[in-house]
N, C-alpha and C. Protein backbone atom coordinates (compact mmCIF):
# COMPACT_ATOMS: atom_id res chain seq x y z
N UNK A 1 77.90 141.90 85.14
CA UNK A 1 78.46 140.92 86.05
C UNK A 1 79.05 141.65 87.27
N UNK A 2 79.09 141.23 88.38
CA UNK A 2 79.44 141.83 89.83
C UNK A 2 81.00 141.82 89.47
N UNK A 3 81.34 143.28 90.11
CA UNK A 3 83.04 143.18 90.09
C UNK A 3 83.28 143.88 89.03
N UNK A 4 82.55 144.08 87.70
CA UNK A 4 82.82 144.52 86.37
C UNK A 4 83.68 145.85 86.38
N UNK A 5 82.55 146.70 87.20
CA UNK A 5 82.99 147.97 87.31
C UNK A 5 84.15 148.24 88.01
N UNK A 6 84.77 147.50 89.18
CA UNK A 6 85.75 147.24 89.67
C UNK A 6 87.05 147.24 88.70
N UNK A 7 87.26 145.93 88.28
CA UNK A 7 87.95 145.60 87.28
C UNK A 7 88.44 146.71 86.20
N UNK A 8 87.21 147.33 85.50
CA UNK A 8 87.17 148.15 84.52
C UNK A 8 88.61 149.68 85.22
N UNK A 9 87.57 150.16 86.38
CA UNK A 9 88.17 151.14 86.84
C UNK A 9 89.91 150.84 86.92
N UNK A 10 90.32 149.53 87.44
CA UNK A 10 91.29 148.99 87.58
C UNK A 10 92.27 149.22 86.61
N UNK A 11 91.83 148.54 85.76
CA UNK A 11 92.46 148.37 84.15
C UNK A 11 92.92 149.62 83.91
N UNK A 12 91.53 150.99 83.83
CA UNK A 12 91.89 152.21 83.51
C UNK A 12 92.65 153.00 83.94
N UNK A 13 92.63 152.95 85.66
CA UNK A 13 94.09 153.61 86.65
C UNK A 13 95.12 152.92 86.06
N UNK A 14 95.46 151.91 85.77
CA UNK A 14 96.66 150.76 85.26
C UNK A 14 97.76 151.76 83.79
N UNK A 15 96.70 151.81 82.97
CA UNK A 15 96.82 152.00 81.43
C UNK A 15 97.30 153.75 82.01
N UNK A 16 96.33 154.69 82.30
CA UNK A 16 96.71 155.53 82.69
C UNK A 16 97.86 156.00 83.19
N UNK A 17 98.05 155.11 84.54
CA UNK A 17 99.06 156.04 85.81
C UNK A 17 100.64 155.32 84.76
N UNK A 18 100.70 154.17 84.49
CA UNK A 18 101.56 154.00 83.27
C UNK A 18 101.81 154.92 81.87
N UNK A 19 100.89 155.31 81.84
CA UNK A 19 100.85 156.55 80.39
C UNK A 19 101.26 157.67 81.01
N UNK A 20 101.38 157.58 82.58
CA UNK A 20 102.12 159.56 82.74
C UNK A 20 103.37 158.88 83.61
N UNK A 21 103.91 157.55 83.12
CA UNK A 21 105.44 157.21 83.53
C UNK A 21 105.67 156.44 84.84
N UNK A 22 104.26 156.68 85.71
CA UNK A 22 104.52 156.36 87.44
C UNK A 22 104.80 155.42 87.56
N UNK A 23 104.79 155.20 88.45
CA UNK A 23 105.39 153.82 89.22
C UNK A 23 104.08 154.02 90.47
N UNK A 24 103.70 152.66 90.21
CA UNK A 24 102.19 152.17 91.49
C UNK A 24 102.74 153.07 92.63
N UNK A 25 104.11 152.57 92.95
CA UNK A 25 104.43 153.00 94.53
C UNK A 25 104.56 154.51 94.69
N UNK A 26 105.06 155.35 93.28
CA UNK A 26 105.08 156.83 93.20
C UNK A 26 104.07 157.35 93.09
N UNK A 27 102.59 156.67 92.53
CA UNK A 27 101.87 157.42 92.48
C UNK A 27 100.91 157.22 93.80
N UNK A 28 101.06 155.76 94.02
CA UNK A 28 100.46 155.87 95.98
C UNK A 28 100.70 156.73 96.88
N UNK A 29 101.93 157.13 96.86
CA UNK A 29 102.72 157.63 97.72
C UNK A 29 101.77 159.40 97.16
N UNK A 30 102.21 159.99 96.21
CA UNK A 30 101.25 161.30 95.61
C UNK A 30 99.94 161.26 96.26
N UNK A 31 99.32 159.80 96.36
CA UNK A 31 97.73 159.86 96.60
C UNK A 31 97.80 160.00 98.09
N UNK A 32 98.62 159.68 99.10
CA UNK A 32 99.20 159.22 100.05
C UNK A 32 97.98 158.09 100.55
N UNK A 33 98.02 157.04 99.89
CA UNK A 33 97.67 155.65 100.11
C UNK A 33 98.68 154.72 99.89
N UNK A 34 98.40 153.59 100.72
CA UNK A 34 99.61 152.41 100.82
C UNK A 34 99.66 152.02 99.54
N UNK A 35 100.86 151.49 98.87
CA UNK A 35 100.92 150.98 97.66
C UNK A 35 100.27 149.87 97.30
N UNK A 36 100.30 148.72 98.49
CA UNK A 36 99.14 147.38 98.54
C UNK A 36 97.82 148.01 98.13
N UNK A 37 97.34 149.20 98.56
CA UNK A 37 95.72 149.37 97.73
C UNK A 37 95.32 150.05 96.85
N UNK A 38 96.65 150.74 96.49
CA UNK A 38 96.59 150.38 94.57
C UNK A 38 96.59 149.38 94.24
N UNK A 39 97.58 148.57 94.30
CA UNK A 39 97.89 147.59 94.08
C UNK A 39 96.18 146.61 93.81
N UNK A 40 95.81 146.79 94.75
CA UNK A 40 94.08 146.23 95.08
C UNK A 40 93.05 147.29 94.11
N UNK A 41 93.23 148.23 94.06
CA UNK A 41 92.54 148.69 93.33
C UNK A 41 92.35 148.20 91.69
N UNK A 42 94.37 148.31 91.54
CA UNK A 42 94.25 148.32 90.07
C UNK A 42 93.92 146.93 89.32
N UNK A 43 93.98 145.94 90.70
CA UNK A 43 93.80 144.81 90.07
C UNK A 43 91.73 144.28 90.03
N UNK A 44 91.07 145.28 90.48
CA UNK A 44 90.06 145.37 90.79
C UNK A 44 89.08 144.37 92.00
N UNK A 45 90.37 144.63 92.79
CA UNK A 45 89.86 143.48 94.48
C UNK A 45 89.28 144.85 95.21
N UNK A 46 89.61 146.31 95.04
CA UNK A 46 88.98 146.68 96.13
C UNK A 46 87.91 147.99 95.62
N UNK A 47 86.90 147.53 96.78
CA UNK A 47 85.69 148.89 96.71
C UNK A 47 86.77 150.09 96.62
N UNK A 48 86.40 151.28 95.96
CA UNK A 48 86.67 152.23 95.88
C UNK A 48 85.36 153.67 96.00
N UNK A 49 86.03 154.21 97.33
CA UNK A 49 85.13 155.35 97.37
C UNK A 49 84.55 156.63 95.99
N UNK A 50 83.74 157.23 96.06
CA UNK A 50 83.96 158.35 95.20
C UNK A 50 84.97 159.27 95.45
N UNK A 51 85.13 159.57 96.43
CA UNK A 51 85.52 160.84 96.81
C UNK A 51 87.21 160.29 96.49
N UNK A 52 87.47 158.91 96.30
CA UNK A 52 88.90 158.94 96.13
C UNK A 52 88.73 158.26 94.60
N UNK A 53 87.72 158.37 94.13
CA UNK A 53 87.85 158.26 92.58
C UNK A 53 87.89 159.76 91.65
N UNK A 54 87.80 160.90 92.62
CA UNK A 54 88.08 162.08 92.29
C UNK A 54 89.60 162.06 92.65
N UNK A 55 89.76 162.10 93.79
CA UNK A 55 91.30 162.24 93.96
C UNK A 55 92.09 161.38 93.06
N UNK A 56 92.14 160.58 92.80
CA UNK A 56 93.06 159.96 91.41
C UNK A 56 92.42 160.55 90.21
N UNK A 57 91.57 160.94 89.65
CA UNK A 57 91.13 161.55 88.42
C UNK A 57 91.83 162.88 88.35
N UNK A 58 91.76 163.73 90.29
CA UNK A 58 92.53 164.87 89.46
C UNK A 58 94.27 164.76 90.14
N UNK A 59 94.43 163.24 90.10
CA UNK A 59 96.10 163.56 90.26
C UNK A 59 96.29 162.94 88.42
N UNK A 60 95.65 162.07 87.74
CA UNK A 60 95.63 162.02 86.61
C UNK A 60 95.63 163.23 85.61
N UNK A 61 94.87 164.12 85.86
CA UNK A 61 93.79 165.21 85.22
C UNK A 61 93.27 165.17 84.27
N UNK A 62 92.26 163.99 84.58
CA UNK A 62 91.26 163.66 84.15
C UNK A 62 89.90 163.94 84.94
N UNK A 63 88.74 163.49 84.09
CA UNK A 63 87.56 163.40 84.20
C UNK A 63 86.94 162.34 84.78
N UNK A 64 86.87 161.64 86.27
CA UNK A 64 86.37 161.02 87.16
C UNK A 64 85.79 160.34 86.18
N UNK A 65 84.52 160.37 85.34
CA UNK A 65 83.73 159.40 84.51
C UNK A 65 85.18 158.35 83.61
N UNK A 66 85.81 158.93 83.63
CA UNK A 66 87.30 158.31 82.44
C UNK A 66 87.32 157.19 82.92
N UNK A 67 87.68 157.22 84.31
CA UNK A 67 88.32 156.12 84.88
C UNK A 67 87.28 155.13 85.22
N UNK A 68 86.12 155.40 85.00
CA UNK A 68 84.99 154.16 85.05
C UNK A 68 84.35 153.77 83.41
N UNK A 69 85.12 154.43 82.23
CA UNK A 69 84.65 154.57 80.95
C UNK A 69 85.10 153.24 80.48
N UNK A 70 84.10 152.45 79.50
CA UNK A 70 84.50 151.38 78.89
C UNK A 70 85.23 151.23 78.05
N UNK A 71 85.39 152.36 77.48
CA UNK A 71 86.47 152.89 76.44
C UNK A 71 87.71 152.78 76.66
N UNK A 72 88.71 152.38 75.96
CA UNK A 72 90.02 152.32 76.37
C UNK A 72 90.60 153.69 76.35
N UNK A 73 91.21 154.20 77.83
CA UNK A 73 91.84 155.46 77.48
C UNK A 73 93.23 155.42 77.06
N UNK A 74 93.33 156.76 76.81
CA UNK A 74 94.19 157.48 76.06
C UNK A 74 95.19 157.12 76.97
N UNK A 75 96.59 156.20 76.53
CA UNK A 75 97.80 156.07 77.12
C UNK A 75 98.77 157.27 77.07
N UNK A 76 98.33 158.24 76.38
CA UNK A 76 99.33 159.45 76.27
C UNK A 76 98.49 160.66 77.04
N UNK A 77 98.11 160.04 78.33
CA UNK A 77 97.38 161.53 79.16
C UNK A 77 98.23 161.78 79.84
């Protein structure tokens, strides 16, 4: 379904950037993106580049594929 992958990625930055304590606005601010497009991201309203699906994978330090994985990740990364 259109959007899926969106969503998914969403969910997973969500579960994640919560499992290492952040706060949306602390970890925007780290990415230095506005907090509104996390905000958009995590709720899965916005396209997301690659090159900034690396940059949150390695402010996570994780594995770029993670954050598009259907799998529920690991809340203790």
């Amino acid at each position: 379904m259109e959007g899926d992958l969106q969503r998914r990625l969403g969910r997973n930055l969500r579960i994640l950037r919560k499992g290492k304590g952040l706060s949306q606005e602390t970890f925007a601010d780290a990415l230095e993106i506005h907090r509104t497009y996390m905000g958009g991201l995590e709720r899965g309203e916005r396209n997301i580049t690659l090159k900034t699906v690396e940059r949150i994978a390695a402010a996570l330090g994780i594995d770029p594929a993670d954050l598009l994985s259907d799998a529920a990740p690991d809340r203790r990364v």
